[in-house]
C-alpha atoms as a PDB file:
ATOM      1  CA  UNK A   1     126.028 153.761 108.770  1.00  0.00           C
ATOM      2  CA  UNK A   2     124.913 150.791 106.799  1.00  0.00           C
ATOM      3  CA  UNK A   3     126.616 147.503 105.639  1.00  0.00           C
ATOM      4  CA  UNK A   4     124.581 144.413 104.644  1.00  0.00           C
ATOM      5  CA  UNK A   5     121.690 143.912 107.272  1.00  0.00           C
ATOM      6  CA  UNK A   6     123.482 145.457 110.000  1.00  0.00           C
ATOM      7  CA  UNK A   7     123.045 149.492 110.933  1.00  0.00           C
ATOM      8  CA  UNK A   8     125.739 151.453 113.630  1.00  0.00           C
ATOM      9  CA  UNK A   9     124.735 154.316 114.707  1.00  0.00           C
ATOM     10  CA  UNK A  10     128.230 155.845 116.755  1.00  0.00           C
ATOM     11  CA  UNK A  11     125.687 158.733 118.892  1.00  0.00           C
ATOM     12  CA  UNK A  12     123.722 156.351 120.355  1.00  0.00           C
ATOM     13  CA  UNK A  13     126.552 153.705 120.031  1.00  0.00           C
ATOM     14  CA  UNK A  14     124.672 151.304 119.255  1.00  0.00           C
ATOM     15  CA  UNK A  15     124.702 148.050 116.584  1.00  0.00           C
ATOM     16  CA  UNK A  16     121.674 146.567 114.652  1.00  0.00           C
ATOM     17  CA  UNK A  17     121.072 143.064 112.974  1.00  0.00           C
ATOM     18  CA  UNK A  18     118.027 143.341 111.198  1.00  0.00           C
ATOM     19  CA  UNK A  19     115.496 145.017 113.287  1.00  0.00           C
ATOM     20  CA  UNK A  20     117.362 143.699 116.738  1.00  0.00           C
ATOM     21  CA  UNK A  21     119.737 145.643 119.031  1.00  0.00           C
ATOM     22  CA  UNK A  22     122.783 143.762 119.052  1.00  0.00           C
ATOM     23  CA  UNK A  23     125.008 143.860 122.636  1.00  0.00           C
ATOM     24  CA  UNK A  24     129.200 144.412 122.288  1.00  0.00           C
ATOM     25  CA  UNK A  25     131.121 144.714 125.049  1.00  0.00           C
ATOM     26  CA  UNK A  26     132.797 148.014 124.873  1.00  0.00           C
ATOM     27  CA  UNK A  27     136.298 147.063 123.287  1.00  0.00           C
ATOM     28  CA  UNK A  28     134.648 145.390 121.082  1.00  0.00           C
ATOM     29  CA  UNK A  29     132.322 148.371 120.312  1.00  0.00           C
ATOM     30  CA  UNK A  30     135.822 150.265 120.191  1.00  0.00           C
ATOM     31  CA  UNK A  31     137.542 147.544 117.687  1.00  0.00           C
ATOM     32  CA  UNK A  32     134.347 148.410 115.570  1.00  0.00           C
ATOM     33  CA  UNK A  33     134.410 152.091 115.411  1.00  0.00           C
ATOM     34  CA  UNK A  34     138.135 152.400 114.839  1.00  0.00           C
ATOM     35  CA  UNK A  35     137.872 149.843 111.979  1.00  0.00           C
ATOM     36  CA  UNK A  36     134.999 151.771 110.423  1.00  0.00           C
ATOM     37  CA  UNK A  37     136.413 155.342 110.729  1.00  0.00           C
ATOM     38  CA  UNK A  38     139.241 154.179 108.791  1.00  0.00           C
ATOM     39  CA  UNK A  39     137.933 151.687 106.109  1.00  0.00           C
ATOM     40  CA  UNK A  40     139.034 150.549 104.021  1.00  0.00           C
ATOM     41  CA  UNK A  41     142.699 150.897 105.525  1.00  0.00           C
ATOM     42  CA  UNK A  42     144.230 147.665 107.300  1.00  0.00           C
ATOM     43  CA  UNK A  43     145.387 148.584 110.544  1.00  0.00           C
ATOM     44  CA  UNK A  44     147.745 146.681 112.331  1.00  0.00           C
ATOM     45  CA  UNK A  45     147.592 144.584 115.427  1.00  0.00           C
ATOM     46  CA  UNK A  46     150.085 147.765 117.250  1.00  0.00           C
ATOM     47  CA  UNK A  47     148.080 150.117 115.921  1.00  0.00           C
ATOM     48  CA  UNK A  48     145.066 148.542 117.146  1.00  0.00           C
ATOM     49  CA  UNK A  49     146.466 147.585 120.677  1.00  0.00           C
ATOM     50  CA  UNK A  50     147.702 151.588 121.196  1.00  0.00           C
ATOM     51  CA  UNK A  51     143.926 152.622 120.523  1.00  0.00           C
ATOM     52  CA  UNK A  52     142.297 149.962 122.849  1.00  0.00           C
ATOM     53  CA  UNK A  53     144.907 149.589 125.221  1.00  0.00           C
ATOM     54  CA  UNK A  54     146.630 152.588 125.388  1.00  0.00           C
ATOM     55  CA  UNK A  55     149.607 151.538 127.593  1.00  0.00           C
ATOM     56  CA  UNK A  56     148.792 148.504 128.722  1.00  0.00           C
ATOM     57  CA  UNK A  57     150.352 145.325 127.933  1.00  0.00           C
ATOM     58  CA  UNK A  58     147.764 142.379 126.707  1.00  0.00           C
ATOM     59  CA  UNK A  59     148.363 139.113 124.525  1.00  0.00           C
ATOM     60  CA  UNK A  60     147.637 139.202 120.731  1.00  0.00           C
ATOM     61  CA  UNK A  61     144.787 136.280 121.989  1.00  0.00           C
ATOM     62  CA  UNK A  62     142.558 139.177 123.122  1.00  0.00           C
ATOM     63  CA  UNK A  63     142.352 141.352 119.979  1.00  0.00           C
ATOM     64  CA  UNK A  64     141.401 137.610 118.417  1.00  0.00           C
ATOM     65  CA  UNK A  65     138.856 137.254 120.604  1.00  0.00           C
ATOM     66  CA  UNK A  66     137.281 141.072 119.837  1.00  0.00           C
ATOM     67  CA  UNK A  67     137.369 139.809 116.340  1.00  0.00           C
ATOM     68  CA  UNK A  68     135.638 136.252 116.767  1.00  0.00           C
ATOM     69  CA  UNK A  69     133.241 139.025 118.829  1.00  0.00           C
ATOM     70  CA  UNK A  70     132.427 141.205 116.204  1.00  0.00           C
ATOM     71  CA  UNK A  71     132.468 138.515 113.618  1.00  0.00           C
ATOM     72  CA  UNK A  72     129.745 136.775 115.585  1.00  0.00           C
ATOM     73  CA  UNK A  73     128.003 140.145 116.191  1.00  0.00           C
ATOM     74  CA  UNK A  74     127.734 140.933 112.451  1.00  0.00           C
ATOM     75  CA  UNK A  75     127.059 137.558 110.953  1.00  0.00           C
ATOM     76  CA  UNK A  76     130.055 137.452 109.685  1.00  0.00           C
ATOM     77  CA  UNK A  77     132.736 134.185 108.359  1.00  0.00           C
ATOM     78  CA  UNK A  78     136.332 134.345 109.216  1.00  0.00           C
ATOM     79  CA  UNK A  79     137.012 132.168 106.150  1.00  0.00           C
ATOM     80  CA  UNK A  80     134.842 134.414 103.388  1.00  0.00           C
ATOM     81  CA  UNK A  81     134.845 137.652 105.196  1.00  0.00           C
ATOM     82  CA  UNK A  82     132.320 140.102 104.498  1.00  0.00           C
ATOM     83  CA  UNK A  83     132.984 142.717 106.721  1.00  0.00           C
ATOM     84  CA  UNK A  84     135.892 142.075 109.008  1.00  0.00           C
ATOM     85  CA  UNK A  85     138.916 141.111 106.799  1.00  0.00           C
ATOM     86  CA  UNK A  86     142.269 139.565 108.512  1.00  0.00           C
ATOM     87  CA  UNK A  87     145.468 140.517 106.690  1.00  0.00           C
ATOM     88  CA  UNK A  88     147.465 138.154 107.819  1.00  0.00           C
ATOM     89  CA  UNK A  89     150.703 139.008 109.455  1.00  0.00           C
ATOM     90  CA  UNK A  90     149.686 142.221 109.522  1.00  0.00           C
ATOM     91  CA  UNK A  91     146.031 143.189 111.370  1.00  0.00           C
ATOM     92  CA  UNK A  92     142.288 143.726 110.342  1.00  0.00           C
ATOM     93  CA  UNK A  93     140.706 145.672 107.715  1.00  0.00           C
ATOM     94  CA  UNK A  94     136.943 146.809 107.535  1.00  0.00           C
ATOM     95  CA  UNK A  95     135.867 145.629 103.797  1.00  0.00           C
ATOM     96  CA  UNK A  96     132.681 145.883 103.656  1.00  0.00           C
ATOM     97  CA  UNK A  97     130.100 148.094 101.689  1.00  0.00           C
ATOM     98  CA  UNK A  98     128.812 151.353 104.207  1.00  0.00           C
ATOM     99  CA  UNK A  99     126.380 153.295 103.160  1.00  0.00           C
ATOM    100  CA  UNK A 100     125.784 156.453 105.435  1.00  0.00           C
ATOM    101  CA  UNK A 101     122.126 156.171 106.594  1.00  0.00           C
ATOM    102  CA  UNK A 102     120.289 159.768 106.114  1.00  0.00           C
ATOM    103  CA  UNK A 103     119.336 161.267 109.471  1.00  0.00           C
ATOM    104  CA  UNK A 104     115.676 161.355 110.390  1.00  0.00           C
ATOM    105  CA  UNK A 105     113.845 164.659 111.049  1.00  0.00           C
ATOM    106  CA  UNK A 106     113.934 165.874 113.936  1.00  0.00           C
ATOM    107  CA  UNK A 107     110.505 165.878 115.912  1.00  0.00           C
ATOM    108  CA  UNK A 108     109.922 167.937 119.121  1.00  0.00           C
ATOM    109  CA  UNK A 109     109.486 165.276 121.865  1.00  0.00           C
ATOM    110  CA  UNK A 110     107.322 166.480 124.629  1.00  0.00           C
ATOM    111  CA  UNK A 111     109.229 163.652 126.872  1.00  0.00           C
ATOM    112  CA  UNK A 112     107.963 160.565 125.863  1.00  0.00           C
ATOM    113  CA  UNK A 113     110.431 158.717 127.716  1.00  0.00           C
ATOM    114  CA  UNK A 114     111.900 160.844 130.228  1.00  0.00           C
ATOM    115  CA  UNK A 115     114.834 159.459 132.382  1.00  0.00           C
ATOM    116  CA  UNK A 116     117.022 161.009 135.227  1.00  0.00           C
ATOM    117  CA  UNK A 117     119.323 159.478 137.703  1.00  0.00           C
ATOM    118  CA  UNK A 118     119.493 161.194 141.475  1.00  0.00           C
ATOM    119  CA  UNK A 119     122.858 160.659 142.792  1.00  0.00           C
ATOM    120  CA  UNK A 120     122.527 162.265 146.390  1.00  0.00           C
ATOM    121  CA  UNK A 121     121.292 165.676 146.670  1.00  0.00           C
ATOM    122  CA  UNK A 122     121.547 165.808 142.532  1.00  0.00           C
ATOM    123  CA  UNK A 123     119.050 164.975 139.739  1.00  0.00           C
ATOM    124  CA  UNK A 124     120.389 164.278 136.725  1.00  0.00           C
ATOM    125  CA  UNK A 125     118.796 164.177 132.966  1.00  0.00           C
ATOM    126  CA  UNK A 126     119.710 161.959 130.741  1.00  0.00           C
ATOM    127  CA  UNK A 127     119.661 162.426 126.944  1.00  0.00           C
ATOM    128  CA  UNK A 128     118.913 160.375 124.123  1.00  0.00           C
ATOM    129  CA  UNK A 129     122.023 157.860 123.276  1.00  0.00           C
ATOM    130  CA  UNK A 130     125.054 157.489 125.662  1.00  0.00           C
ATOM    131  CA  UNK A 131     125.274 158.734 129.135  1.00  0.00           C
ATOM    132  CA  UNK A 132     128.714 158.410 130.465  1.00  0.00           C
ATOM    133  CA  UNK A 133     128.956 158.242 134.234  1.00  0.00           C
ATOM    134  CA  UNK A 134     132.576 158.249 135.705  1.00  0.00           C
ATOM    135  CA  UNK A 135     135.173 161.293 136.916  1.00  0.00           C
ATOM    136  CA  UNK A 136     136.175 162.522 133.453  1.00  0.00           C
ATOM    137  CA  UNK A 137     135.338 166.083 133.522  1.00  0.00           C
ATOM    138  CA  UNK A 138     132.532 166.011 130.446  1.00  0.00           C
ATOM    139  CA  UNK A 139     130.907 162.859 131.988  1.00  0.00           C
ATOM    140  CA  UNK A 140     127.240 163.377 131.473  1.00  0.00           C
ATOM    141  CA  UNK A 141     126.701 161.880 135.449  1.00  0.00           C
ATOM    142  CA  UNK A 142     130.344 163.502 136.619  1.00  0.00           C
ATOM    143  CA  UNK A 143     131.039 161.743 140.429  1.00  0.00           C
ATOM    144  CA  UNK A 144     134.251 163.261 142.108  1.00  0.00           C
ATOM    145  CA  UNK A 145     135.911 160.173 143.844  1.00  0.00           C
ATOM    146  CA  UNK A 146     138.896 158.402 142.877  1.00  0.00           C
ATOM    147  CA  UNK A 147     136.775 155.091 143.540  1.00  0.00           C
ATOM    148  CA  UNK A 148     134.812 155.652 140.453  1.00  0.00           C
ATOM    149  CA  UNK A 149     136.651 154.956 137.074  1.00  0.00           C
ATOM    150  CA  UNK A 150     136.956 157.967 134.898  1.00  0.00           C
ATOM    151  CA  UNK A 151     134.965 155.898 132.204  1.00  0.00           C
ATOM    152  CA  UNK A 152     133.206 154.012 134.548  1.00  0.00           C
ATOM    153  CA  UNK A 153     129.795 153.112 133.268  1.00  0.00           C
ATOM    154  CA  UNK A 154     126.851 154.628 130.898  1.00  0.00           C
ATOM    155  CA  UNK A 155     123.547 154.055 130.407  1.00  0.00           C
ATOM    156  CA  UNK A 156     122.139 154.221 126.630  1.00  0.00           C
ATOM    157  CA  UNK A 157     118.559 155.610 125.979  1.00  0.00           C
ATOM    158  CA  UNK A 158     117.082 154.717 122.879  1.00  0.00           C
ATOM    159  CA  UNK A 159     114.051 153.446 121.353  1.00  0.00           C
ATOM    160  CA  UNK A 160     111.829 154.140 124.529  1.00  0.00           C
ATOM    161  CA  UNK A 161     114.211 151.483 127.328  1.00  0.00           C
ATOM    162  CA  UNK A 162     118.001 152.313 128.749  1.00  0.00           C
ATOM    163  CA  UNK A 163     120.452 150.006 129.498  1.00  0.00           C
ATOM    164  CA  UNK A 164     123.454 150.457 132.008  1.00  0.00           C
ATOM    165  CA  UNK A 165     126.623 148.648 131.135  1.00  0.00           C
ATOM    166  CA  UNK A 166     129.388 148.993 132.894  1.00  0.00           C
ATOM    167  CA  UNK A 167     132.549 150.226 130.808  1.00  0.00           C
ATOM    168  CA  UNK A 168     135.418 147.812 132.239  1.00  0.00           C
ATOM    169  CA  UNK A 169     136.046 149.625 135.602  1.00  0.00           C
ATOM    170  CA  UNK A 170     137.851 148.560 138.628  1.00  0.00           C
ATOM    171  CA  UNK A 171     135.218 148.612 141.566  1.00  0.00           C
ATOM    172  CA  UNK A 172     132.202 147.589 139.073  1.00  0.00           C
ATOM    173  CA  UNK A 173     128.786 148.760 138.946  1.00  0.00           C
ATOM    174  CA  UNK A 174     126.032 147.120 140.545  1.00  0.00           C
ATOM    175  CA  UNK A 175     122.101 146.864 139.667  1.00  0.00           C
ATOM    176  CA  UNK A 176     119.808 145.870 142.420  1.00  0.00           C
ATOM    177  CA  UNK A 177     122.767 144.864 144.630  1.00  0.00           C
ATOM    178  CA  UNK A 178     124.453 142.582 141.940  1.00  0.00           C
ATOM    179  CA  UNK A 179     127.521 142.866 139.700  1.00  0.00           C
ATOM    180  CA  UNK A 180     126.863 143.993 135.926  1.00  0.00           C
ATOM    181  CA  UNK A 181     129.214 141.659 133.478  1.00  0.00           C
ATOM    182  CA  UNK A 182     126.977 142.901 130.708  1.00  0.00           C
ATOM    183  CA  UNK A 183     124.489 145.187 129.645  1.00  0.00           C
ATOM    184  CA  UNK A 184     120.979 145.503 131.906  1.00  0.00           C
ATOM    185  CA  UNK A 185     118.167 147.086 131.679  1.00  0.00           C
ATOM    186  CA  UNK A 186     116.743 149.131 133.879  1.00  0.00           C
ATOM    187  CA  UNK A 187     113.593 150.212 135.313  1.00  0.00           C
ATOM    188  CA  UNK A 188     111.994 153.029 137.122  1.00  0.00           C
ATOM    189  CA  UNK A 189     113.043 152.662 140.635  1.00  0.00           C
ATOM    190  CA  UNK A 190     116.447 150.808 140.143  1.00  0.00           C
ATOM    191  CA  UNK A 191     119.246 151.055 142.318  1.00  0.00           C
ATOM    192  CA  UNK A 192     122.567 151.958 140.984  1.00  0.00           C
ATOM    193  CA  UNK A 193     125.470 151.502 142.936  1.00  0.00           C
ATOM    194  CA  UNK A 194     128.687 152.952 141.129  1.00  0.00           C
ATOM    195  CA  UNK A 195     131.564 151.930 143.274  1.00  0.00           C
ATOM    196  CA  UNK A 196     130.604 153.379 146.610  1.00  0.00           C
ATOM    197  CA  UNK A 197     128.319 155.607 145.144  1.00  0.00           C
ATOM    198  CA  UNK A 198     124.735 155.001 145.280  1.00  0.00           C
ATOM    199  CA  UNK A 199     121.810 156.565 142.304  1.00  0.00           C
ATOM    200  CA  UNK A 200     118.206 155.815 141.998  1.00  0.00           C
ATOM    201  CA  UNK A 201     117.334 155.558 138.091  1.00  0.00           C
ATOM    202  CA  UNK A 202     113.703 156.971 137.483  1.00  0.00           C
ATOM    203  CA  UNK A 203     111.887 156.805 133.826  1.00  0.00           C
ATOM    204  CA  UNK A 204     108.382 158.737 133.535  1.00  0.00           C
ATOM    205  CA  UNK A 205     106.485 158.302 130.149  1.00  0.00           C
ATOM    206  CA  UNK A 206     104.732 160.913 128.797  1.00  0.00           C
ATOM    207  CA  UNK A 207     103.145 162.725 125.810  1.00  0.00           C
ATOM    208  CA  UNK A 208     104.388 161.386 122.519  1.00  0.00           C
ATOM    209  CA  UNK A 209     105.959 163.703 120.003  1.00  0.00           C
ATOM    210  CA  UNK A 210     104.383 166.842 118.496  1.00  0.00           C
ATOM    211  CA  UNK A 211     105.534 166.467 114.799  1.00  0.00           C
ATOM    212  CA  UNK A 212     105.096 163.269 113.145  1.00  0.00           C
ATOM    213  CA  UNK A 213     107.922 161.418 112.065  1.00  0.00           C
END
């Protein structure tokens, strides 16, 4: 999807200003994607607290901050509002203009930037876009302790890099023996500490595709 200069693309979950990858932390991400799957509706603030935060009690200061986030992610004015409209009282509205981007063709990539993670005696491919890695069943790196977060962390492949970010858990995720608090990128040879659990990241670069784009 389109609106103004900015392009979201929910697969690869990722945001664009102008030609630049633009970094969200993942509520915000959240507060984005809810607000755009149901523009132009205004949601309100309980509606928007039960998505983000199913079940657990925060202030009305953090769904302010999100917006002040996204606001600052998107170029955006609280006082004339482009994209991310307050209703006062009441909650947030997406008003902008979204165009629905067409889909490019789809080429046949002969692994022109291959990744994998090996977490013990497994090897793991990643695909293109998100890679969850946690202990909910359809987690694309699925790790069976309760020290990992079922949402723990993911790691995004696009545009020939990935980045790890860690997804809000409780015993963090580490990158070369230090504490993520946002997202990293890795490369080949990284260590990946998820909880308790240790993974090597590895990244080979081959051919380039065989059908022009």
């Amino acid at each position: 999807m389109r609106f103004g200069e900015c392009g979201f693309d929910s697969q690869a979950r990722e945001l664009r200003r102008g030609n630049e990858a633009v970094p969200l932390s993942p509520k915000a991400y959240q507060f984005l994607e809810f607000l755009l799957a149901n523009r132009p509706r205004a949601l309100s603030k309980a509606e928007i607290h039960d998505h983000l935060w199913p079940r657990i009690f925060v202030s009305e200061s953090s769904l302010s901050r999100l917006a002040a986030e996204l606001r600052q992610a998107l170029g955006d004015d609280a006082r004339s509002p482009r994209f991310i409209r307050t209703v006062y009282g009441f909650g947030y509205a997406f008003s902008g203009e979204v165009v629905d981007a067409p889909e490019r063709p789809a080429a046949k990539y002969r692994d022109a930037y291959a990744c994998r993670v090996t977490c013990g005696s497994r090897e793991i491919v990643l695909d293109r876009g998100e890679n969850v890695i946690g202990r909910m069943p359809d987690a694309r790196v699925w790790i069976d302790t309760t020290k990992v977060s079922r949402r723990h962390a993911r790691i995004i492949v696009s545009g020939g890099r990935a980045v790890i970010e860690d997804l809000g858990s409780k015993n963090g995720t580490f990158l070369r023996g230090q504490r993520i608090a946002a997202p990293a990128e890795l490369t080949d040879g990284d260590e990946i500490c998820v909880g308790p659990v240790l993974m090597i990241f590895r990244a080979f670069r081959g051919a380039t595709t065989t059908d022009s784009l």
